[in-house]
Protein backbone atom coordinates (compact mmCIF):
# COMPACT_ATOMS: atom_id res chain seq x y z
CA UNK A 1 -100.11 5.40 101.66
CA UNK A 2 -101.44 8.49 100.26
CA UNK A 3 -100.48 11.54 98.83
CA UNK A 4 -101.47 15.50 98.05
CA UNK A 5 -101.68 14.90 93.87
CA UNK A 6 -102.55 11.83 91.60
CA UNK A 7 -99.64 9.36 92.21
CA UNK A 8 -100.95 7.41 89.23
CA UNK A 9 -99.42 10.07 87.14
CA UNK A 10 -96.00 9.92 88.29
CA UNK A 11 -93.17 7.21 88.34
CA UNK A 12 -92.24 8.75 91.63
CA UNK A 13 -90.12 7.37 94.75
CA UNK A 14 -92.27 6.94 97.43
CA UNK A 15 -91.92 8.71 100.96
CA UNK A 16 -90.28 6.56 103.44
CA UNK A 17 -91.42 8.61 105.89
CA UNK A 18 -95.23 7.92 105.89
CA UNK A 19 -97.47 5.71 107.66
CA UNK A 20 -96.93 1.93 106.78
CA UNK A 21 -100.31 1.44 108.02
CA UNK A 22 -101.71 3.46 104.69
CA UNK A 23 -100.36 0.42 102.84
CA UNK A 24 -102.64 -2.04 103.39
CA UNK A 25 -105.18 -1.26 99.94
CA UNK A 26 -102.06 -1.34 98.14
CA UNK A 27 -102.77 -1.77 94.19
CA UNK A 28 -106.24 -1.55 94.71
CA UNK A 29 -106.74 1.77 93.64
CA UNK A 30 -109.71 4.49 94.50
CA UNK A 31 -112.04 6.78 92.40
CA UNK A 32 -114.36 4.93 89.62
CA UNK A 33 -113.27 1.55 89.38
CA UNK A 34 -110.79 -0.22 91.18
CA UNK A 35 -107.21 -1.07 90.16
CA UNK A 36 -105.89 -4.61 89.33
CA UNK A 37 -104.25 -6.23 92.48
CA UNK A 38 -100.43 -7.48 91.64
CA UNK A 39 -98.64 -8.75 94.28
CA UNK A 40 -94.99 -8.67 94.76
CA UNK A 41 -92.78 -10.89 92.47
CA UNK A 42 -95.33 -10.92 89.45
CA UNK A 43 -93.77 -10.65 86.48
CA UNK A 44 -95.25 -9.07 82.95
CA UNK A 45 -93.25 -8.97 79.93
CA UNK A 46 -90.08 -9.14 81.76
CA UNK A 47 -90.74 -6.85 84.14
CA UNK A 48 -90.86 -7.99 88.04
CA UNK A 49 -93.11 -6.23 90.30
CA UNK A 50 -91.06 -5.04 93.64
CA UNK A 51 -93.75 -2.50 95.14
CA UNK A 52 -96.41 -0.13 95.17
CA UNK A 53 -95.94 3.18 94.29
CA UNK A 54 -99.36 4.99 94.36
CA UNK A 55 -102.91 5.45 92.73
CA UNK A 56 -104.93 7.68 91.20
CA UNK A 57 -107.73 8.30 89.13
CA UNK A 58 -106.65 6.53 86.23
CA UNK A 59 -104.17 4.26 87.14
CA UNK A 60 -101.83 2.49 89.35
CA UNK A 61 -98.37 2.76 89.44
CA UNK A 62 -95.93 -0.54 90.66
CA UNK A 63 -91.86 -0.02 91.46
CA UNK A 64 -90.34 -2.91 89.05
CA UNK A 65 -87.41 -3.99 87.94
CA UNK A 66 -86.21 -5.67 84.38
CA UNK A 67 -82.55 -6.55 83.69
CA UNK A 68 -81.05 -5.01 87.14
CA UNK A 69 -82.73 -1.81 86.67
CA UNK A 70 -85.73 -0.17 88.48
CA UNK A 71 -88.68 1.16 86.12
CA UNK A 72 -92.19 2.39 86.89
CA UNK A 73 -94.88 0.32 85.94
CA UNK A 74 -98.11 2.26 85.37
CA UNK A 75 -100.99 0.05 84.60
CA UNK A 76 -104.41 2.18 83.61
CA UNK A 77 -107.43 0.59 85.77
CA UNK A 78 -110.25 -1.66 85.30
CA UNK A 79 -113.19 1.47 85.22
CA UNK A 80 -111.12 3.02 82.56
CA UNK A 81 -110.58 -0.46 80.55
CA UNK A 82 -113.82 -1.79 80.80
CA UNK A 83 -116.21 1.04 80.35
CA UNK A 84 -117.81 2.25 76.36
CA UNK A 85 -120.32 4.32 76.74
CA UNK A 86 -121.59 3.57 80.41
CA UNK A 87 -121.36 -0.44 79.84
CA UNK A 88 -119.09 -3.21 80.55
CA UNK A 89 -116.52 -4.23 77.89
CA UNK A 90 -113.67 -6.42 77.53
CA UNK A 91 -111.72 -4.19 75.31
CA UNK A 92 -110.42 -0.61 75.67
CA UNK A 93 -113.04 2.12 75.97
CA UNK A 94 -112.85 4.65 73.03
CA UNK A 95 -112.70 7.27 75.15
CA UNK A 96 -109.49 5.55 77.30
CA UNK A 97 -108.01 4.33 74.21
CA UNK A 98 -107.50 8.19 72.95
CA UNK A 99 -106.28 9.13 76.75
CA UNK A 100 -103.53 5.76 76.95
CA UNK A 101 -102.31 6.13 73.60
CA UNK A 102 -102.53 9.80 74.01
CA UNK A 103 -100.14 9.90 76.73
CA UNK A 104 -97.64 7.06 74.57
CA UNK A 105 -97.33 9.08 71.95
CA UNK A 106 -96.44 12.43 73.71
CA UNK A 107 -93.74 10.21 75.87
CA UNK A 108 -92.21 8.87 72.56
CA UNK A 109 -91.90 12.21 71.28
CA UNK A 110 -90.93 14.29 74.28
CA UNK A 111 -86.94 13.74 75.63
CA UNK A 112 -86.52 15.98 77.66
CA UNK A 113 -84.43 16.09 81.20
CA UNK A 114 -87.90 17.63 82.53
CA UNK A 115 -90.18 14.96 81.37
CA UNK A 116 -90.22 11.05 83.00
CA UNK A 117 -88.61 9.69 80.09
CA UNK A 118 -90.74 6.90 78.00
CA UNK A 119 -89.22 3.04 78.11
CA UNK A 120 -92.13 0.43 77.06
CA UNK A 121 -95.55 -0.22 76.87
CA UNK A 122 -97.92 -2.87 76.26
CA UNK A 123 -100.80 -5.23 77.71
CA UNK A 124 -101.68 -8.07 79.57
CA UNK A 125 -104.55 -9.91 80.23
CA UNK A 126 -105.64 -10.50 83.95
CA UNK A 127 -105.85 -14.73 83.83
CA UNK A 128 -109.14 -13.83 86.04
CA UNK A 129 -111.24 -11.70 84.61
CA UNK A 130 -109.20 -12.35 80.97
CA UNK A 131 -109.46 -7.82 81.01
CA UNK A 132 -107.26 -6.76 79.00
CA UNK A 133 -104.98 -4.15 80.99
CA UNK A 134 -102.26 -1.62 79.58
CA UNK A 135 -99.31 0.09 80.88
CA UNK A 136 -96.67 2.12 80.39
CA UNK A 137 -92.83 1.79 81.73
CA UNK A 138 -90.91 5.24 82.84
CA UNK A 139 -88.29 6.40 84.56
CA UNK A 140 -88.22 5.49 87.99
CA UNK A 141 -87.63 9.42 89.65
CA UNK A 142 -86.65 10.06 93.44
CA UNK A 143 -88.52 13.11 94.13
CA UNK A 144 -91.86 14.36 95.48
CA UNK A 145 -94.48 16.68 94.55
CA UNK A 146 -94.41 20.33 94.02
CA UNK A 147 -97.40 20.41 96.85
CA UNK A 148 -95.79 17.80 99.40
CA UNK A 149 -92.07 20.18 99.02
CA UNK A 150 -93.55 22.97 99.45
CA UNK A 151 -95.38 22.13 102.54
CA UNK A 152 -91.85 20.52 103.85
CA UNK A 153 -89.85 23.65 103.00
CA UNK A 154 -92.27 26.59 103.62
CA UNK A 155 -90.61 28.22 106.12
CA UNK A 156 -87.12 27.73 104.70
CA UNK A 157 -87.01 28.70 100.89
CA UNK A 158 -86.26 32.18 99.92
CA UNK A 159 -87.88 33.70 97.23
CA UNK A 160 -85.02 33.43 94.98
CA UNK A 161 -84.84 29.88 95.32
CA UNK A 162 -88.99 29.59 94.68
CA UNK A 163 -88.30 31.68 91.94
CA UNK A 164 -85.31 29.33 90.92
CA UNK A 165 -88.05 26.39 91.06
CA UNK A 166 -89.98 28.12 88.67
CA UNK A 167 -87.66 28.95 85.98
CA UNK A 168 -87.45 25.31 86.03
CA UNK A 169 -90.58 24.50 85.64
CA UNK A 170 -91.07 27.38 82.18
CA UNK A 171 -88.12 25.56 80.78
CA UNK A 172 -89.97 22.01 80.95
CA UNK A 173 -93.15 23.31 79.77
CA UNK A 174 -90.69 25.13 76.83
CA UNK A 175 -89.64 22.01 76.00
CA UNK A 176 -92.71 20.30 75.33
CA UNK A 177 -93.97 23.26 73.37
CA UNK A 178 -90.86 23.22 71.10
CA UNK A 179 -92.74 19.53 70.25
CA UNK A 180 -95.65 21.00 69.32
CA UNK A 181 -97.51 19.48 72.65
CA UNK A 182 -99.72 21.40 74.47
CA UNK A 183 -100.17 19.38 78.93
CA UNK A 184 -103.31 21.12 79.16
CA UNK A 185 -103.16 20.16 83.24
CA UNK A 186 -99.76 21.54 84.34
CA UNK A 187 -100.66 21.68 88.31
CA UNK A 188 -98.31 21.19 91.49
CA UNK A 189 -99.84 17.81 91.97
CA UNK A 190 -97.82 17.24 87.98
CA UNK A 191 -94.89 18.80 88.82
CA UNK A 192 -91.95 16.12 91.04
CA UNK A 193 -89.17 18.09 92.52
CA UNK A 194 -86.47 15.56 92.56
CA UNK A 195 -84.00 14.57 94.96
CA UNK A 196 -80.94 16.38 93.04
CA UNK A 197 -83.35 19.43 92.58
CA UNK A 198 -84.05 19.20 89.22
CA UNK A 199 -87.98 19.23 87.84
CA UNK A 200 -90.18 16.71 86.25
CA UNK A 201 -93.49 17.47 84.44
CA UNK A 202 -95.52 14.78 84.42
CA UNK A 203 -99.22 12.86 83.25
CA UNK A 204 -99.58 13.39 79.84
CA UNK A 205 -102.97 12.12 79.94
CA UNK A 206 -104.72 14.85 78.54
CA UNK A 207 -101.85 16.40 76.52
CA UNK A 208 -102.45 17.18 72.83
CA UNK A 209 -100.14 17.18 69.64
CA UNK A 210 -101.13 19.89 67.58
CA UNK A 211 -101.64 18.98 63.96
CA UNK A 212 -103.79 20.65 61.29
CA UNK A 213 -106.90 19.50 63.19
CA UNK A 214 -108.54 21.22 65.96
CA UNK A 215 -106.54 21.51 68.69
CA UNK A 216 -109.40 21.17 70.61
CA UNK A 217 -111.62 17.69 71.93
CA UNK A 218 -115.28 18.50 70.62
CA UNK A 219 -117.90 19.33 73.34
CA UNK A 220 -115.73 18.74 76.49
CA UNK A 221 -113.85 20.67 78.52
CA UNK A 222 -109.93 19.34 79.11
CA UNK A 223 -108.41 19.41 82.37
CA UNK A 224 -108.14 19.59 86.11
CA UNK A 225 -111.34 22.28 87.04
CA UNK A 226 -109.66 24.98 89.45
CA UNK A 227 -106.40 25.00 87.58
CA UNK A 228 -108.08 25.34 84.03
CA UNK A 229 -107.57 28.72 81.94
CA UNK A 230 -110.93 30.29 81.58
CA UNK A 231 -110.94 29.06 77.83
CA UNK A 232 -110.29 25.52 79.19
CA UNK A 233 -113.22 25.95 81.47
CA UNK A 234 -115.70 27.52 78.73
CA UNK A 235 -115.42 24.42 76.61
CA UNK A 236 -114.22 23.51 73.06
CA UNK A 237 -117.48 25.27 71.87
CA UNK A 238 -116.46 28.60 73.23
CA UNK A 239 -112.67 29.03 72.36
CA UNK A 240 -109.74 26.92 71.05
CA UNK A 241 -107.26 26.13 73.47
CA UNK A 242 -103.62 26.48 72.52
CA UNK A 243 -99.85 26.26 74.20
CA UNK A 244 -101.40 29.92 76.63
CA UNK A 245 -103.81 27.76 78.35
CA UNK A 246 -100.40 26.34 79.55
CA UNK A 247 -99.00 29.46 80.55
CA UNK A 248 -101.87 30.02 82.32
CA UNK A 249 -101.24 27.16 84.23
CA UNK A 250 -97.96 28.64 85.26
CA UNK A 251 -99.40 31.55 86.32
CA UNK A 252 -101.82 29.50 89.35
CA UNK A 253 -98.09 27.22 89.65
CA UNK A 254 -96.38 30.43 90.58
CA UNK A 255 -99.03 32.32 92.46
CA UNK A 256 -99.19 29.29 94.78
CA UNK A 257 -95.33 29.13 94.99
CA UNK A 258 -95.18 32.80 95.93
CA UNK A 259 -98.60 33.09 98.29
CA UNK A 260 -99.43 29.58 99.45
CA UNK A 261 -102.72 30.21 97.93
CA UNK A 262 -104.34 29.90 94.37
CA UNK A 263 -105.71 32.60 92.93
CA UNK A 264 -108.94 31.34 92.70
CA UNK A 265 -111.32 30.33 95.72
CA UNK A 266 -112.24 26.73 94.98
CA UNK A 267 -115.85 25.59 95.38
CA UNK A 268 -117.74 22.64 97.08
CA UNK A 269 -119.24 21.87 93.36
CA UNK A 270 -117.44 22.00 89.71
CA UNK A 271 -120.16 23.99 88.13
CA UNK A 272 -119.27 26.95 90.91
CA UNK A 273 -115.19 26.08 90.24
CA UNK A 274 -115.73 26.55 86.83
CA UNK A 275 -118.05 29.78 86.62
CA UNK A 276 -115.34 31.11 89.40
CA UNK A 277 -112.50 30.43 87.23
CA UNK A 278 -114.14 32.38 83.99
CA UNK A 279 -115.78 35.53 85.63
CA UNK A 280 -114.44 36.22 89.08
CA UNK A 281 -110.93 38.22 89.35
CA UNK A 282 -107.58 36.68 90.44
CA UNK A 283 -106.93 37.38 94.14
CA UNK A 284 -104.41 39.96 94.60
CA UNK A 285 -101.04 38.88 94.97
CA UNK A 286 -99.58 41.74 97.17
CA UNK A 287 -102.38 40.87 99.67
CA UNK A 288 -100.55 37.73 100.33
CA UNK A 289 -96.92 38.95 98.96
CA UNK A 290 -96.40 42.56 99.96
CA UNK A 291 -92.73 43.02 99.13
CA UNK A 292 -93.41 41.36 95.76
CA UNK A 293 -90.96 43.17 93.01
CA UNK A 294 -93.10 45.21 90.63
CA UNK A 295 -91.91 42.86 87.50
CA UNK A 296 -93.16 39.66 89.75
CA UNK A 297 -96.45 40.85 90.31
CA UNK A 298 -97.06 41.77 86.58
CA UNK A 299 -95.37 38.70 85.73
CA UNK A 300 -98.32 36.59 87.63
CA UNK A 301 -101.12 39.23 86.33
CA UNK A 302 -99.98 38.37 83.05
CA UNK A 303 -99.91 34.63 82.66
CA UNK A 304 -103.18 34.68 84.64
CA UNK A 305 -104.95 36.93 82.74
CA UNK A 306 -108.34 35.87 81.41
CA UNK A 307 -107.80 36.54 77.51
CA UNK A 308 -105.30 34.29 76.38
CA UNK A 309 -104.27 37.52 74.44
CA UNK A 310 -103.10 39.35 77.05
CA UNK A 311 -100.78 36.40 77.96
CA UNK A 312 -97.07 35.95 77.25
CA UNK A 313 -96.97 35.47 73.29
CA UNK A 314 -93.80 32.72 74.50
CA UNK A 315 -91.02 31.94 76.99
CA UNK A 316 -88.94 34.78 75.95
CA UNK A 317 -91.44 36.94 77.10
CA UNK A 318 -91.70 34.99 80.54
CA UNK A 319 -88.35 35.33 81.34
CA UNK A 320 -88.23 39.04 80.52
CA UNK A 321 -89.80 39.33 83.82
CA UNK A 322 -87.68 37.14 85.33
CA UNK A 323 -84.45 38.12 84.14
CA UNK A 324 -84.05 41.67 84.46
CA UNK A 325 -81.42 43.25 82.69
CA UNK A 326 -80.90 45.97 85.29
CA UNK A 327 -81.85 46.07 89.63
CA UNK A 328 -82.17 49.03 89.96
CA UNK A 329 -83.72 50.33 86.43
CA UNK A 330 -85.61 47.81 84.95
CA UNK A 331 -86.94 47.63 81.82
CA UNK A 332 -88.89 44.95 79.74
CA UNK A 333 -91.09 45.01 77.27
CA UNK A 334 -94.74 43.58 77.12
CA UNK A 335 -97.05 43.36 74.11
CA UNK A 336 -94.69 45.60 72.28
CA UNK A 337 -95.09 48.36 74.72
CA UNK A 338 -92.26 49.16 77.73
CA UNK A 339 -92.95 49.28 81.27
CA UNK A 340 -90.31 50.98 83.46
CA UNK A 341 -89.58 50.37 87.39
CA UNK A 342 -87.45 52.73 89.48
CA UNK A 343 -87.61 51.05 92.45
CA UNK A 344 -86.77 47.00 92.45
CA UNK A 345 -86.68 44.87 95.44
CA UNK A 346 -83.91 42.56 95.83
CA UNK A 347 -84.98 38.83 95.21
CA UNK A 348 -82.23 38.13 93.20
């Protein structure tokens, strides 16, 4: 089975719909280091493994079930366990230890309808290898990703309704602000549109609580390479990254919603992703949207502008744009100046 996005990071309901065939390396995992194989009826601290949800980079995530209800069962893999500074170990890596108990701690402290809601953790030790392995329970969520619904419903959702989709999406990323938690890789591939409609933000992997300490991770650079903000990209010894990097973020979530396309050309290497990503300009949305409403387009200019700056100074602003107080005569106001519009096209 396999999927457009890192499955590992979501609790998510798998698609009936593909190939059965793609099942056949199930819990084994790809990337650096293979996952640990469970088979169906295992059961770790209560919980009984029922499926196979998905892999990804980091982990891999089982369907189980504890006390007639169904759970997610992500269990971080063997690379990740095993490895301190390039060599085998028994216990947790440094490095993996920050990113597992990373994402714990912002699941404890985020409840939120648009987050995968926290349940357990804890570890186990494979009887042969005697690793050491951790997980995390969540939510179980019927959904799919922001990338696999859009390709599904292309052709059929208005612009209202993509715009509806996004709105939902600021409000989760609102709510993990108001916790002082900045995702630092909000993508489509982290975003599961559920069955009811409603959004989920997941993999809090590489989220950060801000405290009184840097609010940046010393000499590396945090997040997924072609959806990075151009601070992101430059690395912690170049600029701090803050809750905008996010908002960012949103801005490549909603160009893709609107266009189908990012606003950045990817590359065949991450050295070229990364220079694109700080020097080159966005693509122009009206290329790809022409009947875009004026407060739309500066809307995406905005969030994806390359000095955090010149980005929204919070939701309020975001929805400014959004929200128009008037169709036909709209006014909002930017950076404490006011931008006017005589002419509004009707996506609402």
């Amino acid at each position: 089975m396999s999927y457009n996005y890192d499955s590992s990071a979501c609790p998510r309901y798998k698609d009936k719909d593909k190939d059965k065939d793609k099942d056949k390396d199930k819990g084994k995992g790809k990337g650096k280091g293979k996952g640990i194989e469970i088979t169906v009826g295992t059961v770790i601290d209560g919980y009984t493994i029922t499926d196979w949800i998905g892999h990804g980079g980091c982990a891999v995530v089982y369907e189980c079930e504890k006390d007639g209800q169904k759970y997610a069962f992500k269990i971080f893999k063997e690379y990740y366990v095993r490895t301190t500074g390039g060599s085998p170990s028994k216990s947790l890596s440094d490095s993996c230890k920050s990113r597992v108990t990373r994402e714990i701690n912002v699941l404890k402290k985020v409840k939120d309808p648009a987050v995968c809601a926290y349940k357990d953790n804890g570890t186990f030790k494979d009887k042969d290898s005697d690793i050491q392995y951790h997980y995390i329970v969540m939510d179980y969520v019927e959904g799919e990703s922001l990338i696999d619904y859009l390709e599904k419903n292309v052709l059929i959702l208005t612009e209202k309704e993509k715009l509806e989709i996004f709105k939902k999406i600021v409000d989760g990323v609102d709510a993990i602000h108001k916790k002082k938690i900045i995702h630092r890789d909000i993508k489509p591939g982290n975003i599961i549109i559920t069955d009811d409609g409603s959004v989920k933000i997941i993999d809090f992997g590489l989220a950060k609580i801000i405290d009184q300490a840097s609010i940046t991770d010393a000499g590396t650079r945090i997040g997924t390479p072609l959806f990075m903000a151009p601070e992101q990209a430059m690395g912690s010894g170049n600029a701090e990254v803050d809750y905008r990097a996010d908002y960012y973020a949103l801005g490549n979530v909603l160009f893709r919603l609107l266009a189908g396309e990012y606003p950045v050309i990817n590359a065949k290497s991450v050295t070229e992703t990364i220079r694109r990503v700080i020097e080159d300009p966005i693509k122009n949305i009206k290329e790809y949207v022409p009947d875009i409403p004026p407060n739309i387009e500066a809307l995406v200019n905005s969030l994806l502008a390359k000095d955090p700056k010149d980005r929204p100074r919070d939701v309020k602003q975001i929805h400014m744009y959004l929200e128009p107080r008037k169709k036909k005569d709209l006014y909002f106001s930017m950076f404490g100046s006011f931008m006017r519009t005589k002419e509004y096209k009707e996506w609402y």
